[in-house]
Protein backbone atom coordinates (compact mmCIF):
# COMPACT_ATOMS: atom_id res chain seq x y z
CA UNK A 1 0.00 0.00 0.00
CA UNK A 2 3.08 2.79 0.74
CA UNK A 3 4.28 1.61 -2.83
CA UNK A 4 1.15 2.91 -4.17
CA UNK A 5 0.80 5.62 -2.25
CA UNK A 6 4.56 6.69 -3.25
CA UNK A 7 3.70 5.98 -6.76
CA UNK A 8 0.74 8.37 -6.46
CA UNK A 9 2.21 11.04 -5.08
CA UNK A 10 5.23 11.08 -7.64
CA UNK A 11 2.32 11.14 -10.12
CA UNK A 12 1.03 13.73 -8.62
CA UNK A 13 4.31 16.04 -8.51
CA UNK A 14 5.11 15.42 -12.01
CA UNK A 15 1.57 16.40 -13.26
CA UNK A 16 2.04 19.52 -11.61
CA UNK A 17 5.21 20.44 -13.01
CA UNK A 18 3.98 19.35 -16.20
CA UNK A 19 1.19 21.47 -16.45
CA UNK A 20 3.32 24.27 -15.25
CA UNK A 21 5.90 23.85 -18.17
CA UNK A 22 2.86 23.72 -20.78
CA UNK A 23 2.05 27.39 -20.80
CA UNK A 24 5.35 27.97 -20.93
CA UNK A 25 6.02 26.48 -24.03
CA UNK A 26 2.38 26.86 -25.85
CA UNK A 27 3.47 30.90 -25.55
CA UNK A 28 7.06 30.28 -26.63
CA UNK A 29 6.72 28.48 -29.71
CA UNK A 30 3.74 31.02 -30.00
CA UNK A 31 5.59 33.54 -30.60
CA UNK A 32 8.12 31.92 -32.31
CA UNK A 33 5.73 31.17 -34.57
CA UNK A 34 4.69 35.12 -34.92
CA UNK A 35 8.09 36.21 -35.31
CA UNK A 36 8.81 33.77 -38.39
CA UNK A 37 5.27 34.96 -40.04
CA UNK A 38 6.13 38.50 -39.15
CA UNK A 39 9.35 37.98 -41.52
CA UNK A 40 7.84 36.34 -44.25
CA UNK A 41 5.05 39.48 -44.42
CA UNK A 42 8.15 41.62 -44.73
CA UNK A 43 10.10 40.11 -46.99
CA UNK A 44 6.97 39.88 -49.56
CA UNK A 45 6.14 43.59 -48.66
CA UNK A 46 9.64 44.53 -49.96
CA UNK A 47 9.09 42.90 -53.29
């Protein structure tokens, strides 16, 4: 039963951290993705 219990809350810290990271990254690569589009609008507005 303490196994289990261990197991759990390991789960439990992980999920957390996990769901921490996630906005995080969805906003990074966000506006990673912006920048890149931003540059291709300029470069065809130069043409």
């Amino acid at each position: 039963m303490a196994a289990r219990l261990g197991n759990f809350i390991i789960f439990i810290f992980f999920t957390i951290i996990t769901l921490g990271l996630y906005p995080l990254f969805f906003f990074v690569s966000r506006q990673q993705e912006t920048v890149e589009l931003l540059k291709a609008i300029k470069e065809e507005l130069r043409k």
